[in-house]
Protein backbone atom coordinates (compact mmCIF):
# COMPACT_ATOMS: atom_id res chain seq x y z
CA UNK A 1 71.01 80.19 116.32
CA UNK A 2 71.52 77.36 113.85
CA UNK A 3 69.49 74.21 113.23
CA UNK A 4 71.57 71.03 113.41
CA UNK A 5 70.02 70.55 109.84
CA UNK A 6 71.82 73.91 108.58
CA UNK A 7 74.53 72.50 110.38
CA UNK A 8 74.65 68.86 108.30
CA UNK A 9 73.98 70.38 105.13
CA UNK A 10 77.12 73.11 105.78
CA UNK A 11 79.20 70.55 106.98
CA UNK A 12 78.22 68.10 103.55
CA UNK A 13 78.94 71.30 101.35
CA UNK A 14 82.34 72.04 102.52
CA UNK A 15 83.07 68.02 102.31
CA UNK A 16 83.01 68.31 98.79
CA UNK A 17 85.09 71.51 98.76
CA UNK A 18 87.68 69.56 100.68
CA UNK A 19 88.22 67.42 97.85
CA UNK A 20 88.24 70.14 95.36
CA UNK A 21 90.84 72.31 97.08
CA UNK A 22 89.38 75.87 95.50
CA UNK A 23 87.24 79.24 96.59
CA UNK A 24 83.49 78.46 95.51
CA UNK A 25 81.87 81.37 93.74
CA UNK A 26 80.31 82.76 96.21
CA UNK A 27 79.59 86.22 94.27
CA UNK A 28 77.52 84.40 92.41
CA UNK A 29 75.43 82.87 95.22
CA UNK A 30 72.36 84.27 96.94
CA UNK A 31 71.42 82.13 99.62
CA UNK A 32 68.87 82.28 102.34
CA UNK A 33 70.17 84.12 105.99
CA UNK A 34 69.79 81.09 108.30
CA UNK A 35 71.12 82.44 111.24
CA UNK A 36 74.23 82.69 113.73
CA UNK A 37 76.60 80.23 114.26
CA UNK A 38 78.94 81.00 117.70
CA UNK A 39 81.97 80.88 115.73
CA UNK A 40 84.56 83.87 116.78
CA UNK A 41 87.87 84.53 114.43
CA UNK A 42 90.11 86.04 117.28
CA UNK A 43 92.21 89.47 116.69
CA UNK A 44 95.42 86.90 117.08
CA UNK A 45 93.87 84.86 114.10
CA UNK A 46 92.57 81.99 116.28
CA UNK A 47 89.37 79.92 115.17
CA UNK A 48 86.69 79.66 118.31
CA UNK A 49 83.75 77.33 118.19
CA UNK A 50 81.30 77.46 121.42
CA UNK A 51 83.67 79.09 123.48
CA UNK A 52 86.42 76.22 122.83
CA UNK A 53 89.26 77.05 120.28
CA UNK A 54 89.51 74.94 116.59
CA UNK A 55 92.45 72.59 116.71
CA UNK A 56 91.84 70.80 113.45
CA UNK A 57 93.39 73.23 110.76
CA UNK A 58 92.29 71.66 108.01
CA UNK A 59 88.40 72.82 109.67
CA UNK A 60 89.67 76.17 109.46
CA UNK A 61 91.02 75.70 106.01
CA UNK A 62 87.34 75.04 104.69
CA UNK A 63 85.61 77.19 106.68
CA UNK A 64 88.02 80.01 105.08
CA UNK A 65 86.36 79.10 101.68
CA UNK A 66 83.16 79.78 102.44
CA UNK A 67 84.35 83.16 104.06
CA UNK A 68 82.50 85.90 102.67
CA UNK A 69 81.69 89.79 104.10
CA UNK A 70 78.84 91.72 103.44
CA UNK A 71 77.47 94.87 104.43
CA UNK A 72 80.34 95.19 107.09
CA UNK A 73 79.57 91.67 108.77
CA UNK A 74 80.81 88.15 107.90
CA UNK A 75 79.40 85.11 107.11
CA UNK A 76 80.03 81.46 106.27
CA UNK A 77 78.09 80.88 102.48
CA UNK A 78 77.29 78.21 100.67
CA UNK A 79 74.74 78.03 97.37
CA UNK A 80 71.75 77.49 99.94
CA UNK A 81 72.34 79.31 103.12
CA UNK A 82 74.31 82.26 105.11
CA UNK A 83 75.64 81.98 108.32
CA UNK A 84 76.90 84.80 109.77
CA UNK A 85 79.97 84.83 112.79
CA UNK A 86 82.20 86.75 114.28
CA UNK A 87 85.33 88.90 113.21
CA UNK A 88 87.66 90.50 116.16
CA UNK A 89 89.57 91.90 113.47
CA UNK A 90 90.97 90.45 109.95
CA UNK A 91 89.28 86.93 109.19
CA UNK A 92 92.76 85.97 107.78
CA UNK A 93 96.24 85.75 109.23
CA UNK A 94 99.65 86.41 107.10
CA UNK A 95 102.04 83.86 107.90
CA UNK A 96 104.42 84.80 104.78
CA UNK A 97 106.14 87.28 102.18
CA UNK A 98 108.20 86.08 99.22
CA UNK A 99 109.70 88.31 96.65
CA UNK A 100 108.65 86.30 93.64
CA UNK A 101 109.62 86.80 89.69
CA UNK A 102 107.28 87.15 86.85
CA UNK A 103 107.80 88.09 83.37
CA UNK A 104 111.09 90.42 84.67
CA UNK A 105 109.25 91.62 87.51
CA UNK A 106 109.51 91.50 90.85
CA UNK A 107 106.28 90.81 93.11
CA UNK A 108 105.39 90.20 97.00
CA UNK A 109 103.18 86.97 97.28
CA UNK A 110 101.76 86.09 100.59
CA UNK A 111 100.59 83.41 102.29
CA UNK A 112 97.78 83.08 104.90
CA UNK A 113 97.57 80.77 107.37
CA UNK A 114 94.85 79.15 105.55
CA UNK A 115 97.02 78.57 102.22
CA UNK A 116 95.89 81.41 100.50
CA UNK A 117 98.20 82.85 97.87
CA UNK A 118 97.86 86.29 97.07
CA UNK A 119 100.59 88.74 95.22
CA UNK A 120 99.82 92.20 95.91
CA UNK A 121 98.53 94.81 92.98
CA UNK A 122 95.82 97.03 92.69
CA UNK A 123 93.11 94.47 93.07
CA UNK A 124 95.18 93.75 96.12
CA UNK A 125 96.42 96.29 98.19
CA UNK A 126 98.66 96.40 101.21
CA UNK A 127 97.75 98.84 103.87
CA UNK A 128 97.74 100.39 107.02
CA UNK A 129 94.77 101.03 109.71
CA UNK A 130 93.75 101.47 113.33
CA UNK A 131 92.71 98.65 115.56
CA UNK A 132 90.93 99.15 118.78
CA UNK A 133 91.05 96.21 121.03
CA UNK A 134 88.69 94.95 123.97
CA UNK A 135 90.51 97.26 126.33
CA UNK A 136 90.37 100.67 124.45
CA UNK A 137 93.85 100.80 122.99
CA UNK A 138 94.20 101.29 119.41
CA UNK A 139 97.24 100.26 117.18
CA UNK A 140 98.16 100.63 113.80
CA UNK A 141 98.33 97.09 111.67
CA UNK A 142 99.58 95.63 108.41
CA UNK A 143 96.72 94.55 106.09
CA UNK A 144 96.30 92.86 102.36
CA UNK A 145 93.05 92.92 100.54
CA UNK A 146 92.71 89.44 99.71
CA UNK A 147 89.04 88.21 98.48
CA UNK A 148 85.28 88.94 98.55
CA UNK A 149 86.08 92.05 100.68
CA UNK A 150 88.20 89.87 103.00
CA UNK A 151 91.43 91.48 104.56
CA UNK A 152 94.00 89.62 106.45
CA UNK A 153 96.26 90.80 108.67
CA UNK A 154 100.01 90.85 108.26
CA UNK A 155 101.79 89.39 111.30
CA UNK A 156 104.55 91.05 113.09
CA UNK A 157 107.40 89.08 112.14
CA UNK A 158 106.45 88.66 108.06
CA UNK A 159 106.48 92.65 108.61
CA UNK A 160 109.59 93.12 109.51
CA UNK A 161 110.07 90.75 105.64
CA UNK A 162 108.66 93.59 104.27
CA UNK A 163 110.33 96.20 105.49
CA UNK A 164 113.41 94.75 104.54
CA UNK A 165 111.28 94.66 100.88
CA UNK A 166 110.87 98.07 100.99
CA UNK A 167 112.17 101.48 102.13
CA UNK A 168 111.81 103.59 104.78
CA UNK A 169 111.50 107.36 104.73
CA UNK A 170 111.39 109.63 107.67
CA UNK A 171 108.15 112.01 106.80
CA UNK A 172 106.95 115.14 108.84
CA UNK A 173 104.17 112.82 110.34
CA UNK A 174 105.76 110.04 111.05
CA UNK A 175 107.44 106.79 109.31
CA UNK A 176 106.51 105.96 105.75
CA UNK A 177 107.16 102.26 104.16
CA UNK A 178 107.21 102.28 100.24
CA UNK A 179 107.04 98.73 98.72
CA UNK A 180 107.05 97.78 95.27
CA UNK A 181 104.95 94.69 93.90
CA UNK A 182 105.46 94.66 90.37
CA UNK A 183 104.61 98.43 88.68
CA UNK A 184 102.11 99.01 91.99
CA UNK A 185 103.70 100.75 94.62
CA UNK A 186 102.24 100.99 98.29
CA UNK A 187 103.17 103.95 100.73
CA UNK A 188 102.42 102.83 104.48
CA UNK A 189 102.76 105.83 106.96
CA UNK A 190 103.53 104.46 110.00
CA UNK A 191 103.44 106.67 113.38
């Protein structure tokens, strides 16, 4: 587990990224592995510390920063230590589509729950995959590639945004979604 010291110093880094309002570069960072914190990001998108949700959003909105996947697990990183935690699913929820204008173009931005922006391209992709939950049953879900190997997950309700985005095709296995973002398109086949 984690020292309270790792704990201070984490806490004192992500202070100062409060004020600065931005993602750190934490590509460029190798810090030391210092352990496991028991902090759980829930399927649903819910923050869990100790076995007690995380009420204060703007917590959530700094631990977000420091968000950062490796080698199939997740971690919290600053420039001098890595602390990994646990995913159910997508670290980051989708709480918003726009169709948004640029240079004659038309693009899909969303929004996460933690105020990240993103407008979907080929760094960015929106896509489709299976998602098995506690009890064995697997559904398909709405994803966009957001950052350091980071998805999030694409609530229900800004889906249905998208859908009325895009068009839907009837294919020989299944459903398929095309959406536009800009000159990228994305094809979601949907069963």
């Amino acid at each position: 587990m984690v020292s309270d010291a790792n704990l201070q110093s984490l806490s004192s880094y992500l202070k100062q990224l409060e004020k600065d309002h931005t993602i750190p570069p934490l590509e460029k960072w190798n810090p030391e592995y210092c352990g496991e914190m028991d902090l759980v990001i829930k399927a649903n998108g819910e923050w869990w510390h100790e076995g007690s949700p995380i009420r204060r959003q703007n917590m959530i909105d700094l631990f977000s920063r420091v968000l950062w996947k490796e080698e199939g697990s997740y971690y919290l990183k600053t420039p001098v230590e890595k602390i990994k935690i646990q995913v159910e699913d997508a670290p980051l929820l989708v709480t918003q589509v726009d169709q948004i204008e640029i240079d004659g173009q038309t693009y899909l931005q969303f929004t996460t729950q933690t105020q990240d922006v993103i407008v979907a391209d080929q760094q960015h992709p929106v896509f489709i995959r299976s998602y098995m939950d506690e009890t064995g049953e697997s559904e398909e879900r709405p994803y966009i590639k957001v950052r350091f190997g980071l998805d999030a997950l694409i609530q229900r309700q800004v889906f249905y945004h998208l859908v009325n985005y895009g068009k839907l095709f009837d294919e020989p296995h299944g459903t398929c979604l095309k959406l536009h973002s800009g000159t990228t398109q994305f094809t979601l086949y949907m069963e």
